[in-house]
PDB file of N, CA and C in Angstrom:
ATOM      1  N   UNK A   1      42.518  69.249 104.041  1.00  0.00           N
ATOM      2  CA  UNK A   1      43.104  70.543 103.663  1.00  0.00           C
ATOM      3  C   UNK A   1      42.926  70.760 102.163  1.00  0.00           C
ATOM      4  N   UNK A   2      42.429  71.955 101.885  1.00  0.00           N
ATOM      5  CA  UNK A   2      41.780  72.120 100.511  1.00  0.00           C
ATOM      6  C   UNK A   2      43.246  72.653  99.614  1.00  0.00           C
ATOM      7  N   UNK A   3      43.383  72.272  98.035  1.00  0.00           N
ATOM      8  CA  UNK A   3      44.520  72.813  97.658  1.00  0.00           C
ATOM      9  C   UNK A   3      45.300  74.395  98.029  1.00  0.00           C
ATOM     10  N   UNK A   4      46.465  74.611  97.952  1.00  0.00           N
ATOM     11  CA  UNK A   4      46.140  76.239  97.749  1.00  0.00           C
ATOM     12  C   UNK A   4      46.409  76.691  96.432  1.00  0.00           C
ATOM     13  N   UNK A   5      45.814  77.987  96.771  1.00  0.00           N
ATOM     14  CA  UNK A   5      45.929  79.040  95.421  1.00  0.00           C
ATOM     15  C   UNK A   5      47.078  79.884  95.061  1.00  0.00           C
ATOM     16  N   UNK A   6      47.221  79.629  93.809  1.00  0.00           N
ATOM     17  CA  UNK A   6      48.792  80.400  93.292  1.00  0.00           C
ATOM     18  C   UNK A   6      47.774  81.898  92.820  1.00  0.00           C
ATOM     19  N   UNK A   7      49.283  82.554  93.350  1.00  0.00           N
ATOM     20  CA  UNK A   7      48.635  84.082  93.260  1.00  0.00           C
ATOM     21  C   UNK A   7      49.031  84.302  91.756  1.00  0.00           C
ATOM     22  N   UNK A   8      48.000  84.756  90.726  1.00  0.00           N
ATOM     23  CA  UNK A   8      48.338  84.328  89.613  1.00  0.00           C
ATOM     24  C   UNK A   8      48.747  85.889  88.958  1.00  0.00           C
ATOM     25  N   UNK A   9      48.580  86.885  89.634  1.00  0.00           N
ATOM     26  CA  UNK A   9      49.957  87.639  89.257  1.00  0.00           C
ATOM     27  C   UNK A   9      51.306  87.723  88.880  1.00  0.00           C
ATOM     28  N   UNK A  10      51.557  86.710  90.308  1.00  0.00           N
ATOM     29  CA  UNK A  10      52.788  86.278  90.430  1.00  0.00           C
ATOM     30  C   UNK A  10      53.349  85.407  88.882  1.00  0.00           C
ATOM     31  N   UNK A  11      52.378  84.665  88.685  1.00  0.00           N
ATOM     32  CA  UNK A  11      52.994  83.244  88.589  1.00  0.00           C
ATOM     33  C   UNK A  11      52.596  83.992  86.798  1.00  0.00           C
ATOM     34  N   UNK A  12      52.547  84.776  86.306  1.00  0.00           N
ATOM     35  CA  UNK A  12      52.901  85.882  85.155  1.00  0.00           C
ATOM     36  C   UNK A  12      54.203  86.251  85.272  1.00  0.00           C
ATOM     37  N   UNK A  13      54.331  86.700  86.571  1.00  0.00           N
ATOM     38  CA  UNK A  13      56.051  87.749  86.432  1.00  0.00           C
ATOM     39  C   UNK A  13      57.122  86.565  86.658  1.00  0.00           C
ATOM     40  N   UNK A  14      57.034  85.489  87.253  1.00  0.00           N
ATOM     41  CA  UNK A  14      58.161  84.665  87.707  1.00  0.00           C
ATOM     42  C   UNK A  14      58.085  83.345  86.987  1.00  0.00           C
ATOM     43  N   UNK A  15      59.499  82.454  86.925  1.00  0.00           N
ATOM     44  CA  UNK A  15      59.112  81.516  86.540  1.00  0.00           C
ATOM     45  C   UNK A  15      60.928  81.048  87.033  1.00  0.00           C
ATOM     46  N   UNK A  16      61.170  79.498  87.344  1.00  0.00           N
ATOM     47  CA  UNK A  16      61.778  78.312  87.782  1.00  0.00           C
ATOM     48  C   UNK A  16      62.891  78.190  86.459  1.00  0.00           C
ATOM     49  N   UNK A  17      64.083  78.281  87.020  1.00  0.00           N
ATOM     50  CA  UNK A  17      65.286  77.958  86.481  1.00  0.00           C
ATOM     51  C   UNK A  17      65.679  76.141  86.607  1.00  0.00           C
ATOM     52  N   UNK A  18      66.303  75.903  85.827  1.00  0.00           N
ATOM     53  CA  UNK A  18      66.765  74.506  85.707  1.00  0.00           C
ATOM     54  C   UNK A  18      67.177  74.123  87.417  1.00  0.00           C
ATOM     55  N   UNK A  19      67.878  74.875  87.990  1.00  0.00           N
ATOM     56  CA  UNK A  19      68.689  74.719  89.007  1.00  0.00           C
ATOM     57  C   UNK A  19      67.685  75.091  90.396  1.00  0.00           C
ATOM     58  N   UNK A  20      66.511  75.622  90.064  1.00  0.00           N
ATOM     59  CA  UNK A  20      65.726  75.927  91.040  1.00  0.00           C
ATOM     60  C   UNK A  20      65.250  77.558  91.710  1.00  0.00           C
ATOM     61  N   UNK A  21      66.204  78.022  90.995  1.00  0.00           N
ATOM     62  CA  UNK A  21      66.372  79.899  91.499  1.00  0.00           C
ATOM     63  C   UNK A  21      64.588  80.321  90.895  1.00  0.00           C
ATOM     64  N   UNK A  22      64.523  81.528  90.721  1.00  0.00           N
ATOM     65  CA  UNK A  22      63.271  82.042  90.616  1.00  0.00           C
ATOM     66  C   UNK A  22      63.701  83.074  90.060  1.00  0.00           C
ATOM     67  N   UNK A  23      63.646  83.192  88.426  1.00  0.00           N
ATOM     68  CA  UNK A  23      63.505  83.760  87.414  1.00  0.00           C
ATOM     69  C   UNK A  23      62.959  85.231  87.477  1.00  0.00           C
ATOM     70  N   UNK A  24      63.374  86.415  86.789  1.00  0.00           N
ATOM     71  CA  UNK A  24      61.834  87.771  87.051  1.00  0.00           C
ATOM     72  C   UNK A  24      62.331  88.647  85.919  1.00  0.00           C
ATOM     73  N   UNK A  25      61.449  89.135  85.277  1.00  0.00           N
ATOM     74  CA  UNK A  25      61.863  90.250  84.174  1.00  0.00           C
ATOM     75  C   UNK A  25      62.720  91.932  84.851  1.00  0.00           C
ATOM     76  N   UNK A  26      63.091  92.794  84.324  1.00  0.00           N
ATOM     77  CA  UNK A  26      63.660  93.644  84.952  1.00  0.00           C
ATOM     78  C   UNK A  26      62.130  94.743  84.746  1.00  0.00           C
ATOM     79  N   UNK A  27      62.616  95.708  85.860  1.00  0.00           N
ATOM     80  CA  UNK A  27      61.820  96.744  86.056  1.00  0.00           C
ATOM     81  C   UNK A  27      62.342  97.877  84.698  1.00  0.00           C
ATOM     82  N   UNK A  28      61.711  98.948  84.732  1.00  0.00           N
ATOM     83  CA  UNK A  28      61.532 100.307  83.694  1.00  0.00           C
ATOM     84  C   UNK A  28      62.241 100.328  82.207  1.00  0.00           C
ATOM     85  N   UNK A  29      60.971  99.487  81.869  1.00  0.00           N
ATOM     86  CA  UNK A  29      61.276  99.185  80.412  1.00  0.00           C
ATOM     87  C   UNK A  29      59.983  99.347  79.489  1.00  0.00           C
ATOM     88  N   UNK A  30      58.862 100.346  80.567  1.00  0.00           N
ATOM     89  CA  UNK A  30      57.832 100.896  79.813  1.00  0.00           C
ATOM     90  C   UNK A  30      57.583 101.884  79.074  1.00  0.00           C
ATOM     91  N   UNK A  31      58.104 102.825  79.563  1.00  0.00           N
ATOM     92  CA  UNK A  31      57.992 104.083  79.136  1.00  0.00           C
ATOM     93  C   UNK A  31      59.196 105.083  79.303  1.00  0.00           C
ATOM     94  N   UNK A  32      59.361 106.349  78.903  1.00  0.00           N
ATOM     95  CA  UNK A  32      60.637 106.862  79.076  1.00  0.00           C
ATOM     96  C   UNK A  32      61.740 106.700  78.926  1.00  0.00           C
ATOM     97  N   UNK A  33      61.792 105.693  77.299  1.00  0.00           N
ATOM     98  CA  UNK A  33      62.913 105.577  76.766  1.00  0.00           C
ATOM     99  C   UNK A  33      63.784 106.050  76.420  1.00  0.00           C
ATOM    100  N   UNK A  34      63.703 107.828  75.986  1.00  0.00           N
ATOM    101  CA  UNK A  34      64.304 108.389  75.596  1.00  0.00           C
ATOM    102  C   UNK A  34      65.749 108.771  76.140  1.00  0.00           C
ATOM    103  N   UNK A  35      65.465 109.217  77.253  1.00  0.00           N
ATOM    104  CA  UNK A  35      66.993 109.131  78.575  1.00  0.00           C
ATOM    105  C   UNK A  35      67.332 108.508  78.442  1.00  0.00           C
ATOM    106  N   UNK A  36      67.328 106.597  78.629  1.00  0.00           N
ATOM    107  CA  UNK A  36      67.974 105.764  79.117  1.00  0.00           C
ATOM    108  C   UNK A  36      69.171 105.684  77.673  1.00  0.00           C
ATOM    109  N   UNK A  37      70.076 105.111  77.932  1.00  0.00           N
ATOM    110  CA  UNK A  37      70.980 104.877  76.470  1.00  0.00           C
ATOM    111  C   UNK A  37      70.559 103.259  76.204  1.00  0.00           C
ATOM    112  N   UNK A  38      71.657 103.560  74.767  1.00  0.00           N
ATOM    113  CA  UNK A  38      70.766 102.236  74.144  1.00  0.00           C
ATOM    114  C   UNK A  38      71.220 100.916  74.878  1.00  0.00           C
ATOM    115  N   UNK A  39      72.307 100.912  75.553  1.00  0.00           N
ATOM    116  CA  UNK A  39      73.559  99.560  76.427  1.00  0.00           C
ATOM    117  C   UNK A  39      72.810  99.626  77.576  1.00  0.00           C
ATOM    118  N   UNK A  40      71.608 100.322  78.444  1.00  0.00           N
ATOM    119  CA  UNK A  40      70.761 100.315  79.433  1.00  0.00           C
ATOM    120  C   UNK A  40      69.489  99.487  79.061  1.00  0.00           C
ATOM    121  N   UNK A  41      69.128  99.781  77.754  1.00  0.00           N
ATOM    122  CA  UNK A  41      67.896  99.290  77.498  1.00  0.00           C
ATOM    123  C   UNK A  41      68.012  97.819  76.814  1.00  0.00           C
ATOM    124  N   UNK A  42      69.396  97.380  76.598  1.00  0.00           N
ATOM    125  CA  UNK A  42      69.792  96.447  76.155  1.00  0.00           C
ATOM    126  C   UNK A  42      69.960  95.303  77.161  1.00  0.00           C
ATOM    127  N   UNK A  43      70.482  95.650  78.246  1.00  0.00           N
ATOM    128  CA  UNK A  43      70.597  94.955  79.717  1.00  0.00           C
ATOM    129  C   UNK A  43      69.392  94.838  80.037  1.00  0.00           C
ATOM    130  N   UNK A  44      68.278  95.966  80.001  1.00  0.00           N
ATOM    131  CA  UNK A  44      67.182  95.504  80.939  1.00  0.00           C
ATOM    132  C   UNK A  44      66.480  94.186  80.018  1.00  0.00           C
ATOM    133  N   UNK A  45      66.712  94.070  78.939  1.00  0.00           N
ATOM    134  CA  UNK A  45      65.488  93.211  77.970  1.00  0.00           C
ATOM    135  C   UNK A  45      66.268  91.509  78.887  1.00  0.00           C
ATOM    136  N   UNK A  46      67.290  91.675  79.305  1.00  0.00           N
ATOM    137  CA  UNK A  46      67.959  90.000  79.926  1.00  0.00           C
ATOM    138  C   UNK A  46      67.132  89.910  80.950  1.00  0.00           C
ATOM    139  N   UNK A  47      66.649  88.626  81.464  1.00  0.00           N
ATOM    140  CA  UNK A  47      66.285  88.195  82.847  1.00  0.00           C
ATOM    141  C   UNK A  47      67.441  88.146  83.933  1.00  0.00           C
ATOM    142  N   UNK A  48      66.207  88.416  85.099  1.00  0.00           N
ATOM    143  CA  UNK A  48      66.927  88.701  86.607  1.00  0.00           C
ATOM    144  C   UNK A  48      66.873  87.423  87.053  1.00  0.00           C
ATOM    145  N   UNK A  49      67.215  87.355  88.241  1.00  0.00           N
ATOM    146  CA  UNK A  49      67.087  86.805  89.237  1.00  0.00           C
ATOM    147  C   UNK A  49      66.844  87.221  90.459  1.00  0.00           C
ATOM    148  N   UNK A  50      65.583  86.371  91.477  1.00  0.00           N
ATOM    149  CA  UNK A  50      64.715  86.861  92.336  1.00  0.00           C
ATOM    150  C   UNK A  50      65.959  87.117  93.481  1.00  0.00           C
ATOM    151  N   UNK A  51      65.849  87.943  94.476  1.00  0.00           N
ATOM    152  CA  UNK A  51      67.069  88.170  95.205  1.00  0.00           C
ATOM    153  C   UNK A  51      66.781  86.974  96.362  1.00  0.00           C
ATOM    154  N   UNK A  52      67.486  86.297  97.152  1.00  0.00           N
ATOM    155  CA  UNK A  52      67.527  85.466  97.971  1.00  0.00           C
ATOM    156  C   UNK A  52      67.160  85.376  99.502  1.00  0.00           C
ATOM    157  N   UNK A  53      66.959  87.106  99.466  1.00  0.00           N
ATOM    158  CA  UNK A  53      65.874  87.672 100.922  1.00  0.00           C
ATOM    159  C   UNK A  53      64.979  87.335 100.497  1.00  0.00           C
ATOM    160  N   UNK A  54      64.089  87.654  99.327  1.00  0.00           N
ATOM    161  CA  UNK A  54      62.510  87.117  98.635  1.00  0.00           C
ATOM    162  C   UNK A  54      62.145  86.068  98.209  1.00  0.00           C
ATOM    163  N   UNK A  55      63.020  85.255  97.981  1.00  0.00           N
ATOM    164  CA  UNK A  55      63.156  84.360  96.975  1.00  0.00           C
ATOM    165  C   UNK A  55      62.300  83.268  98.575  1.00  0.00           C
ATOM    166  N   UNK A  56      62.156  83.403  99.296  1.00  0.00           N
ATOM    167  CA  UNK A  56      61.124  82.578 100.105  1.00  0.00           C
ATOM    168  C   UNK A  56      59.166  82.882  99.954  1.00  0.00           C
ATOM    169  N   UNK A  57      59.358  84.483 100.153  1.00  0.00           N
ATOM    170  CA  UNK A  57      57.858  85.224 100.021  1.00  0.00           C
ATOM    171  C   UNK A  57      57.489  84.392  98.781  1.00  0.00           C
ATOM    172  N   UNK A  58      58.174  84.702  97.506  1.00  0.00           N
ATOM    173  CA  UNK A  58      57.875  83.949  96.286  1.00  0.00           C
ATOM    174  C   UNK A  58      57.587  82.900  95.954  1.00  0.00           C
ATOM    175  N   UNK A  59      58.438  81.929  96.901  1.00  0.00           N
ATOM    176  CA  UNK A  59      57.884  80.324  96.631  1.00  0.00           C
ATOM    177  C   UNK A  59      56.704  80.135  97.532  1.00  0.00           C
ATOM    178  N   UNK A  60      56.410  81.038  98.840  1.00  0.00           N
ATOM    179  CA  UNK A  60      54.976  80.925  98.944  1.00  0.00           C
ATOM    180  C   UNK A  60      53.715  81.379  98.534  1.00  0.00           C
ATOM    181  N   UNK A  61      54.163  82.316  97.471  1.00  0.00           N
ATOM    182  CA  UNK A  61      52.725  82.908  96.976  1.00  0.00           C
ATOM    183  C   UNK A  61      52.295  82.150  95.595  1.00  0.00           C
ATOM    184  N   UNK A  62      53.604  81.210  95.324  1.00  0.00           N
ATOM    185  CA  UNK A  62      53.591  80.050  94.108  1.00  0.00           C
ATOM    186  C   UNK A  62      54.207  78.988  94.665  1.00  0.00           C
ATOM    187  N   UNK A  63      53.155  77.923  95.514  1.00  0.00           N
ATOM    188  CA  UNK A  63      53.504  76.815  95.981  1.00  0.00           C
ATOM    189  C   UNK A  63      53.837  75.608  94.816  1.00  0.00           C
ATOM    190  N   UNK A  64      53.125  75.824  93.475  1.00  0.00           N
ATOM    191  CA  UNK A  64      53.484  74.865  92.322  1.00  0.00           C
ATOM    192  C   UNK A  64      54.227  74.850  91.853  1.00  0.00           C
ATOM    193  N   UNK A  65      55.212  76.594  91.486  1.00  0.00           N
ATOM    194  CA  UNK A  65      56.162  76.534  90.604  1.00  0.00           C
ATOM    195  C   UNK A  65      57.255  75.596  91.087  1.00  0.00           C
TER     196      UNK A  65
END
């Protein structure tokens, strides 16, 4: 059985907590700043956490992390 391949998209957006969870940046923090207030744009810059319905899809499309 030949290694497998980490989908290396993925393995850009996510990354492995001490404890094992699966790390992810927040969404809409590209463009269209102007609306959001500044205590919105302040929250999004913190890391998420992968939700625990996905958090399986994820460890298979990154069998290394």
């Amino acid at each position: 059985m030949p290694k497998m391949k980490t989908k290396r998209g993925a393995a850009k957006r996510f990354s492995k907590t001490g404890s094992g969870k699966i790390k992810r940046s927040k969404a809409f923090t590209s463009h269209i700043l102007t609306k959001k207030s500044t205590k919105r744009k302040r929250n999004l810059r913190k890391s998420g956490l992968v939700d625990s319905a996905n958090a399986p899809t994820i460890r298979k499309i990154l069998p290394y992390l």
